[in-house]
C-alpha atoms as a PDB file:
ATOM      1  CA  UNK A   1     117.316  68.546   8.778  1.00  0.00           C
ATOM      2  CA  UNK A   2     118.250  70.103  12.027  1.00  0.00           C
ATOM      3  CA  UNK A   3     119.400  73.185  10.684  1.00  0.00           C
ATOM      4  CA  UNK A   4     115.806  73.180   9.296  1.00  0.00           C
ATOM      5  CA  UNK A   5     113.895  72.186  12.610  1.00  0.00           C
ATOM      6  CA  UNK A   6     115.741  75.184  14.058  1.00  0.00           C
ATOM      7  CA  UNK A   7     114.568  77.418  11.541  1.00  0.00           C
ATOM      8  CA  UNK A   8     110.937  76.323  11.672  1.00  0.00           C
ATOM      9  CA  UNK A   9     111.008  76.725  15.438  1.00  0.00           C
ATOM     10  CA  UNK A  10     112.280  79.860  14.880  1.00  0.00           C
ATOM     11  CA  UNK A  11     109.596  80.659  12.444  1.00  0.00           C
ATOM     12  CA  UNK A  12     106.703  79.121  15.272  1.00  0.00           C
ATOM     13  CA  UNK A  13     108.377  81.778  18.005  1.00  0.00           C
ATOM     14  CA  UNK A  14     108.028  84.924  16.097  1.00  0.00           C
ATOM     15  CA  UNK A  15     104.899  83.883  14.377  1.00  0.00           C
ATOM     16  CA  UNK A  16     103.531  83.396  18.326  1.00  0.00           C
ATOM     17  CA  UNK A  17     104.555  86.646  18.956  1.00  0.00           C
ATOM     18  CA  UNK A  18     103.589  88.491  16.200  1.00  0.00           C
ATOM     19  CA  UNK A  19     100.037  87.314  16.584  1.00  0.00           C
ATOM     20  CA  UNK A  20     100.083  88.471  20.651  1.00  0.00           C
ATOM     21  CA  UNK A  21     101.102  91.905  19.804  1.00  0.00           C
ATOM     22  CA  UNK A  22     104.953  91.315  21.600  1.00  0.00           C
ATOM     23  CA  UNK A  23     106.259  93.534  19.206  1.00  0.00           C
ATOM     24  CA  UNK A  24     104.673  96.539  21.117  1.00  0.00           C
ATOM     25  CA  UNK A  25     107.400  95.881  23.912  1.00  0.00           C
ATOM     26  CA  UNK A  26     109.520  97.404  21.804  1.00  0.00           C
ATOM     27  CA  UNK A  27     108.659 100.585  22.932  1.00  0.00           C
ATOM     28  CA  UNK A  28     110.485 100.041  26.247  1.00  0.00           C
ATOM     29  CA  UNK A  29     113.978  99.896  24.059  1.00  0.00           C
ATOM     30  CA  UNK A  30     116.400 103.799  24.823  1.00  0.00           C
ATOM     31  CA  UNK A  31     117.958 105.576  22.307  1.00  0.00           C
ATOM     32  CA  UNK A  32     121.262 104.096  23.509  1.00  0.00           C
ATOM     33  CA  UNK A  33     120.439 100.461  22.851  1.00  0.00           C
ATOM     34  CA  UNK A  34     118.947 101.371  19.399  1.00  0.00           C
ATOM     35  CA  UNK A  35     122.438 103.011  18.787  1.00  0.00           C
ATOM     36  CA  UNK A  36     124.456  99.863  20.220  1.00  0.00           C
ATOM     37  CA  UNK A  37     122.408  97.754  18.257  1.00  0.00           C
ATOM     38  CA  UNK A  38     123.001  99.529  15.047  1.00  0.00           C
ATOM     39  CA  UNK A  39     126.770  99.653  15.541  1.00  0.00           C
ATOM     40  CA  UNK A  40     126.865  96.059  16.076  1.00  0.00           C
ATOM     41  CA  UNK A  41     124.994  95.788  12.821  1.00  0.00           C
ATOM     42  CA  UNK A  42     127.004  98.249  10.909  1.00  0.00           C
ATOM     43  CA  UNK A  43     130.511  96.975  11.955  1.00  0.00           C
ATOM     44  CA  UNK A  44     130.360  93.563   9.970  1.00  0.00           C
ATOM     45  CA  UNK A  45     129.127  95.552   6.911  1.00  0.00           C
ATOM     46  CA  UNK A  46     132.522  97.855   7.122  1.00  0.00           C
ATOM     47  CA  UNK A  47     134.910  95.116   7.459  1.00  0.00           C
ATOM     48  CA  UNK A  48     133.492  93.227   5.079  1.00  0.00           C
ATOM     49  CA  UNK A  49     133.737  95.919   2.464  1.00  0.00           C
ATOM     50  CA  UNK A  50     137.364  96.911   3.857  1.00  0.00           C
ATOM     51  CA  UNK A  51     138.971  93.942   4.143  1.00  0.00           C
ATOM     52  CA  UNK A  52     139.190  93.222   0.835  1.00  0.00           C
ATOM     53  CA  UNK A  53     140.493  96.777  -0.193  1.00  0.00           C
ATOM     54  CA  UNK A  54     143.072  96.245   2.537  1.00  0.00           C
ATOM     55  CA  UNK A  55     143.887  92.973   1.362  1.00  0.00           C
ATOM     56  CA  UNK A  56     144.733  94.023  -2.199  1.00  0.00           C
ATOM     57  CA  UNK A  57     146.720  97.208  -1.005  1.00  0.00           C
ATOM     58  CA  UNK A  58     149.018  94.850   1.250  1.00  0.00           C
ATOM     59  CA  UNK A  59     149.176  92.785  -1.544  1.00  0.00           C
ATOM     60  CA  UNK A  60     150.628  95.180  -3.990  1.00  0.00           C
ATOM     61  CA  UNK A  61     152.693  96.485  -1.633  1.00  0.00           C
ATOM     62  CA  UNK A  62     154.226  92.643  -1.014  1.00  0.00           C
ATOM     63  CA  UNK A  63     154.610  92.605  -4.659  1.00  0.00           C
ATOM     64  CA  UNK A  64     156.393  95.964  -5.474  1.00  0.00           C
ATOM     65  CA  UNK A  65     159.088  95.297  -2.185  1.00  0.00           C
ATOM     66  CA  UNK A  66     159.641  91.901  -3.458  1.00  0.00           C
ATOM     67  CA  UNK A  67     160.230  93.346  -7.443  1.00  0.00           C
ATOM     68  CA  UNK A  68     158.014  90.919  -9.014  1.00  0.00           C
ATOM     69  CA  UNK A  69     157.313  91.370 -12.475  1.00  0.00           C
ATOM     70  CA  UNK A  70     153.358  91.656 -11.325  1.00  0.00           C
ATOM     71  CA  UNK A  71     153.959  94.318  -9.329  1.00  0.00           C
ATOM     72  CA  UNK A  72     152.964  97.198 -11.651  1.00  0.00           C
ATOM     73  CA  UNK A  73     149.472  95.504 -12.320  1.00  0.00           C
ATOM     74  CA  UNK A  74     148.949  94.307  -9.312  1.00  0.00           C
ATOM     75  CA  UNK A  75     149.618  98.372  -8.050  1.00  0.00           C
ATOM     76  CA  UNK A  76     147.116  99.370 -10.492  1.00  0.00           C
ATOM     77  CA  UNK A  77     144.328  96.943  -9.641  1.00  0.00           C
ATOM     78  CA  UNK A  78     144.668  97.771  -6.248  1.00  0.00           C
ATOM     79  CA  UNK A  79     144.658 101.922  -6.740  1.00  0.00           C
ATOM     80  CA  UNK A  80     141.618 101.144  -8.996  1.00  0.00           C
ATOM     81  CA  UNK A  81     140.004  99.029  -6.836  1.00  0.00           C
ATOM     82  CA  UNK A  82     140.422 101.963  -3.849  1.00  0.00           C
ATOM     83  CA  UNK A  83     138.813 104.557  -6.483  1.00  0.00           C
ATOM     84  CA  UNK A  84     136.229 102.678  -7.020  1.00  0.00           C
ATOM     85  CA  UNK A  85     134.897 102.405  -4.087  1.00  0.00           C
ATOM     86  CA  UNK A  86     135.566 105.415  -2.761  1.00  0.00           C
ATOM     87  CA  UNK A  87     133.717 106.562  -5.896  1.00  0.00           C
ATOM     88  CA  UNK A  88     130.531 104.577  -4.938  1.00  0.00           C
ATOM     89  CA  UNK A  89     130.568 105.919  -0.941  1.00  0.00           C
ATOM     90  CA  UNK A  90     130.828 109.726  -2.354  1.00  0.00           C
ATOM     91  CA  UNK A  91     127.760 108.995  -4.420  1.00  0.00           C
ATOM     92  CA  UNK A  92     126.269 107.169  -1.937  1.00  0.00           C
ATOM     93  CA  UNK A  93     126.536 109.873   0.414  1.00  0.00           C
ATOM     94  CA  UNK A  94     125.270 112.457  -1.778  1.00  0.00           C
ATOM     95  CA  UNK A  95     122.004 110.721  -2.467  1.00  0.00           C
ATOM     96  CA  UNK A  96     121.830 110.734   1.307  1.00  0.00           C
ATOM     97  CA  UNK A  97     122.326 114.408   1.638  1.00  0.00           C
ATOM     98  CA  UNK A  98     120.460 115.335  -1.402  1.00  0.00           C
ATOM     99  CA  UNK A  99     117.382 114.559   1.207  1.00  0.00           C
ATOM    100  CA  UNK A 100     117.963 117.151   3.034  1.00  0.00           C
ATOM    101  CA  UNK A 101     118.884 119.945   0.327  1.00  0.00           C
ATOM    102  CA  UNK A 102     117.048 122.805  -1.044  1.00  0.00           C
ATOM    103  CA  UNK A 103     117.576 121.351  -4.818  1.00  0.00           C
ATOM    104  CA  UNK A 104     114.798 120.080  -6.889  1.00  0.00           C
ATOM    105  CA  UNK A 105     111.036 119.170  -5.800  1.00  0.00           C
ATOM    106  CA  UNK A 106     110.452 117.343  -2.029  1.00  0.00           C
ATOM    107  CA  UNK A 107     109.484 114.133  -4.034  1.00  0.00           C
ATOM    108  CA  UNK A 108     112.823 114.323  -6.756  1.00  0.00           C
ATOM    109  CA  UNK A 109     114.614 114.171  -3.311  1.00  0.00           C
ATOM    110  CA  UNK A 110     112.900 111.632  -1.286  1.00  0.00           C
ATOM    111  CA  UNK A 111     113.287 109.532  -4.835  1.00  0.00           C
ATOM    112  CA  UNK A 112     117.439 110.023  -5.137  1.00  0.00           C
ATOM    113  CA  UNK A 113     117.692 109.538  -1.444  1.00  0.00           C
ATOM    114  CA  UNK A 114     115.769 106.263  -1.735  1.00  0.00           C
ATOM    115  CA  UNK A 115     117.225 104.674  -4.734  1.00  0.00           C
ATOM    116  CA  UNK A 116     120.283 106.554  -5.074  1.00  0.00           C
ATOM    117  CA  UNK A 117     122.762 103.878  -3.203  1.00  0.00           C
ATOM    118  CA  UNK A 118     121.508 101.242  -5.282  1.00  0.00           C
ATOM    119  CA  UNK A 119     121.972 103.609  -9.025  1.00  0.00           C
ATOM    120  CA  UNK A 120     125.030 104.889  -7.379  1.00  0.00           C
ATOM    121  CA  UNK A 121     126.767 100.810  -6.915  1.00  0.00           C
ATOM    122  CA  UNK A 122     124.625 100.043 -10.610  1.00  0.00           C
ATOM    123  CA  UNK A 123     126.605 102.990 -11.771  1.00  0.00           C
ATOM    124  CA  UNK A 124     130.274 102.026 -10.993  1.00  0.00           C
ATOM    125  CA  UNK A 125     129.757  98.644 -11.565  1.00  0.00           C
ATOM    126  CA  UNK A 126     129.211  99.428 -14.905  1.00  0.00           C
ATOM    127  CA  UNK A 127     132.082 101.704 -14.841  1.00  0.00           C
ATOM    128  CA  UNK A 128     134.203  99.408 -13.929  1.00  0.00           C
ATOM    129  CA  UNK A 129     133.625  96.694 -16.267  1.00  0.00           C
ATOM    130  CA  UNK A 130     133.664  99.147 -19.177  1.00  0.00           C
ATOM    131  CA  UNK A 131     136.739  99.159 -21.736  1.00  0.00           C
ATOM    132  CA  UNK A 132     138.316 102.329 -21.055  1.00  0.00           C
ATOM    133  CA  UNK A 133     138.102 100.982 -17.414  1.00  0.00           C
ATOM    134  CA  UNK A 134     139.733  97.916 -17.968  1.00  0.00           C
ATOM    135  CA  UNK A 135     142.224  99.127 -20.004  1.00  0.00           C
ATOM    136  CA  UNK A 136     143.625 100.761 -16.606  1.00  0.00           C
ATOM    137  CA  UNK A 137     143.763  97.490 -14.995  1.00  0.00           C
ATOM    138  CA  UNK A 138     141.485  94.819 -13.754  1.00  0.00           C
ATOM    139  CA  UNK A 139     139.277  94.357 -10.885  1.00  0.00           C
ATOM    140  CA  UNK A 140     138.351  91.448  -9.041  1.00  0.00           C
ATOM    141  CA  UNK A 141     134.715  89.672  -9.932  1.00  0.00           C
ATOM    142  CA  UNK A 142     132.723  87.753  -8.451  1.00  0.00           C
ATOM    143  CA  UNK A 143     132.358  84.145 -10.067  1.00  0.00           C
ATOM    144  CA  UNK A 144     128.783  83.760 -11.365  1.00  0.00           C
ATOM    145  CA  UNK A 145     127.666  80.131 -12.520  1.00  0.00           C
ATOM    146  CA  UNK A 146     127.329  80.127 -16.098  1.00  0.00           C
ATOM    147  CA  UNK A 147     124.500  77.316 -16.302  1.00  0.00           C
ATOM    148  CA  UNK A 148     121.726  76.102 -14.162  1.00  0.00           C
ATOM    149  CA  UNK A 149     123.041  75.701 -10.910  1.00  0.00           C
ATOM    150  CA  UNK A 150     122.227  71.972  -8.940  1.00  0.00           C
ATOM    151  CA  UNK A 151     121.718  72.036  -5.332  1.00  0.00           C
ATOM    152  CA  UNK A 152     122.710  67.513  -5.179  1.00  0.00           C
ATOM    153  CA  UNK A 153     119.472  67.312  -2.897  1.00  0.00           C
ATOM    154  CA  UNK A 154     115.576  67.352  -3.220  1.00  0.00           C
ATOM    155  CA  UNK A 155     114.751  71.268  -2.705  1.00  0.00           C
ATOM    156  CA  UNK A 156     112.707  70.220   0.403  1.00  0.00           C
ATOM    157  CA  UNK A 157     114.540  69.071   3.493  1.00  0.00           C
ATOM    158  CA  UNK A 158     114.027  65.214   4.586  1.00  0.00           C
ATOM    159  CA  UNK A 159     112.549  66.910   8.397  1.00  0.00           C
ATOM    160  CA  UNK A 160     111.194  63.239   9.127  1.00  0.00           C
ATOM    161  CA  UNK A 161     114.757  61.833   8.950  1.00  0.00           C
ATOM    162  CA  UNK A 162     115.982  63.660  12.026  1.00  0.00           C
ATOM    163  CA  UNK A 163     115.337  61.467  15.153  1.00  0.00           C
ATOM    164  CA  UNK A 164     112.377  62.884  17.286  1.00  0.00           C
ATOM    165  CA  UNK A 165     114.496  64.142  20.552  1.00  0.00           C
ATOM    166  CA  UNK A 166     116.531  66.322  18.336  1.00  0.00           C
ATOM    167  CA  UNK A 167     113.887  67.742  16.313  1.00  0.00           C
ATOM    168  CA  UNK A 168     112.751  69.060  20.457  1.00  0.00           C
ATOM    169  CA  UNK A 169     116.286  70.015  21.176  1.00  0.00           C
ATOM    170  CA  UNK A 170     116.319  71.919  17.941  1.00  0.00           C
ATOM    171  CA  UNK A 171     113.608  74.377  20.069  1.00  0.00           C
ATOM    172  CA  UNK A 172     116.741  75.468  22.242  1.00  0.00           C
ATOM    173  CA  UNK A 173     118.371  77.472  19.536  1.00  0.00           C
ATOM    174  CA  UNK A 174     115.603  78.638  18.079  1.00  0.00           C
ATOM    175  CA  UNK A 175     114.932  80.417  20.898  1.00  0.00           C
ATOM    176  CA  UNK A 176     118.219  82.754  20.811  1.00  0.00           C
ATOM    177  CA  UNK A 177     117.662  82.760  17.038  1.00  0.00           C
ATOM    178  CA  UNK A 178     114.114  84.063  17.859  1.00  0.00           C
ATOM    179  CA  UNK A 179     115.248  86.759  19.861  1.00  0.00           C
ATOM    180  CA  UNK A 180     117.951  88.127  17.333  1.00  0.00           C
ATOM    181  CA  UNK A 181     115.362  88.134  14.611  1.00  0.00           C
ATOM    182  CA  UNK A 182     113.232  90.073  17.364  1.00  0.00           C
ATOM    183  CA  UNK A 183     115.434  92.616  17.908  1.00  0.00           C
ATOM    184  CA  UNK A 184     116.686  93.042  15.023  1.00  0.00           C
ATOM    185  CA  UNK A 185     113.457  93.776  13.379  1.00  0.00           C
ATOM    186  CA  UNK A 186     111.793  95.939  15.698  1.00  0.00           C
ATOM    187  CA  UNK A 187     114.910  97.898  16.407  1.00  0.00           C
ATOM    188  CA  UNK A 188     115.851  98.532  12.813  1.00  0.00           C
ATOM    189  CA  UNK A 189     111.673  99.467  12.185  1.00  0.00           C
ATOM    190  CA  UNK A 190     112.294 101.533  15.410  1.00  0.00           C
ATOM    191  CA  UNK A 191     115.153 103.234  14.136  1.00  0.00           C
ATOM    192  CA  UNK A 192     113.501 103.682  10.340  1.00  0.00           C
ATOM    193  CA  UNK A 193     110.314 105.232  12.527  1.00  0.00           C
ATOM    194  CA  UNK A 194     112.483 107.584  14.817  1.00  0.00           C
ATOM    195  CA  UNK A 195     110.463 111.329  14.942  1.00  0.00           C
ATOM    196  CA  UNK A 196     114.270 112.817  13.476  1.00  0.00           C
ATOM    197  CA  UNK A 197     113.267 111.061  10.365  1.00  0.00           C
ATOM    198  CA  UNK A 198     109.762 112.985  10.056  1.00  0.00           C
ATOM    199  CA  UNK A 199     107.747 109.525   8.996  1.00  0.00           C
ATOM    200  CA  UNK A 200     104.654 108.045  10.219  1.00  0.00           C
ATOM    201  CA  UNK A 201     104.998 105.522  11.832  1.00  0.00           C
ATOM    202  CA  UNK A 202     101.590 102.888  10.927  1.00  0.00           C
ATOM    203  CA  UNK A 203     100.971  99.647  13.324  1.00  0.00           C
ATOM    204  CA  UNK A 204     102.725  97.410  11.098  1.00  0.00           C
ATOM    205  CA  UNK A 205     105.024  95.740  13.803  1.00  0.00           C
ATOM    206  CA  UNK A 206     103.689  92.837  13.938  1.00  0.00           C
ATOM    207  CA  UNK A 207     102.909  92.305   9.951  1.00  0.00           C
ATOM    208  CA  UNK A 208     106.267  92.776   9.654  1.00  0.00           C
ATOM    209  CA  UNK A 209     106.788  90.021  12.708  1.00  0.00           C
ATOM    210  CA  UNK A 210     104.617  87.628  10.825  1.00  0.00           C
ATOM    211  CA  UNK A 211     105.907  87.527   7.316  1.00  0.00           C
ATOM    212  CA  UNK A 212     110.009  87.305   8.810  1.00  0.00           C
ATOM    213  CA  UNK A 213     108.428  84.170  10.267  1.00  0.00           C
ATOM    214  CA  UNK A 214     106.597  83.086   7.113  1.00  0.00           C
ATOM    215  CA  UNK A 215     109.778  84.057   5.301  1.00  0.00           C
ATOM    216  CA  UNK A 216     111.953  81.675   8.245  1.00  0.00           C
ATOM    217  CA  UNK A 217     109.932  78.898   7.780  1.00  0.00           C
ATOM    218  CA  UNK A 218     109.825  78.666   4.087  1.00  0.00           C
ATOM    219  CA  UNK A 219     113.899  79.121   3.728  1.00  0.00           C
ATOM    220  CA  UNK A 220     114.416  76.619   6.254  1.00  0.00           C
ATOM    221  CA  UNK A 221     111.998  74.103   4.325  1.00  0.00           C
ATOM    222  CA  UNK A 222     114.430  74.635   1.377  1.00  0.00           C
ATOM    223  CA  UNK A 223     117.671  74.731   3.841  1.00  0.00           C
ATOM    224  CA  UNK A 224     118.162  77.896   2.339  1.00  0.00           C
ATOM    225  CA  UNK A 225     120.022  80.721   4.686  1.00  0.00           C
ATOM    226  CA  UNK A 226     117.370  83.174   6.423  1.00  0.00           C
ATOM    227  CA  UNK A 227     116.192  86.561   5.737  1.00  0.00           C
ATOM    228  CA  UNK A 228     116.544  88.802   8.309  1.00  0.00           C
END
């Protein structure tokens, strides 16, 4: 319940200022805190998807200086694992680049550079769970449920059961949780808009404003993690 009182004060704060134009203050953010911003976006995303590489490399290295009998296959996993996703940032970055090429038609391009990250990760996945694949060695998966997954709870959150002075005090974090999800929208749009990317920008700030707090309220109704 609190976690959901935050959320829905959350939700009440950006709605507020979505519907008195704050987003337009925006304006007022440099080029160097859109760029400091974006880094501290960016760095979670890179450790999150190295770690794991690293983890499996130090692994198999563990493994072949102690001689197990795993060591071979746990080598090969490992070397896989590195190909693979060094196979998915080269295509990645070629839909990227594509953008900015002199091959095909202005709208081919704009389409690969758009939806090529998400073929390109579509595309190895499916590499990598294919038999010739696997017959190299095996990856690690992600566990998926098999059968209809129970949450143990109603899907709506019991807000009445929360005593009334900390469904107020919930309004204190939902303040700093109002001004990430500020930020972090209207920098990101700013960034998107930026004149190097040649788009037109249209006075959707605040639309955007209002449905993250639509979005905020209705997740935290459910106790289900934001969207941001």
């Amino acid at each position: 319940p609190m976690y959901a009182w935050v959320g829905l004060w959350t939700a009440g704060f950006l709605l507020t200022a979505a519907c008195t134009n704050l987003a337009g203050l925006i304006r007022y953010c440099t080029r160097f805190t859109e760029e400091v911003f974006n880094s501290f976006l960016g760095s979670p995303y890179s450790w999150l998807a190295t770690n794991p590489l690293l983890g499996r490399l130090r692994a198999a290295v563990v493994a072949t200086a102690a001689g197990a009998a795993s060591a071979a296959q746990s080598s090969g996993s490992a070397l896989l694992s590195l190909v693979l996703a060094a196979l998915t940032l080269g295509l990645c970055q070629a839909s990227s680049d594509l953008s900015t090429s002199r091959y095909g038609t202005a709208r081919a391009r704009s389409l690969v550079a758009d939806f090529g990250p998400a073929c390109a990760v579509a595309t190895v996945s499916a590499l990598s769970a294919s038999r010739v694949v696997r017959l190299l060695a095996e990856v690690p998966r992600l566990a998926l449920p098999t059968g209809a997954v129970k949450l143990g709870r109603p899907l709506l959150v019991p807000l009445f059961s929360l005593p009334l002075k900390f469904r107020l005090l919930a309004a204190l974090p939902a303040v700093f949780l109002a001004i990430l999800f500020f930020l972090d929208q209207n920098i990101t749009v700013r960034t998107v808009n930026s004149p190097v990317n040649k788009l037109l920008p249209r006075p959707t700030y605040h639309l955007d404003l209002a449905v993250l707090g639509m979005l905020t309220a209705a997740t935290s109704l459910c106790g289900l993690p934001w969207m941001c």
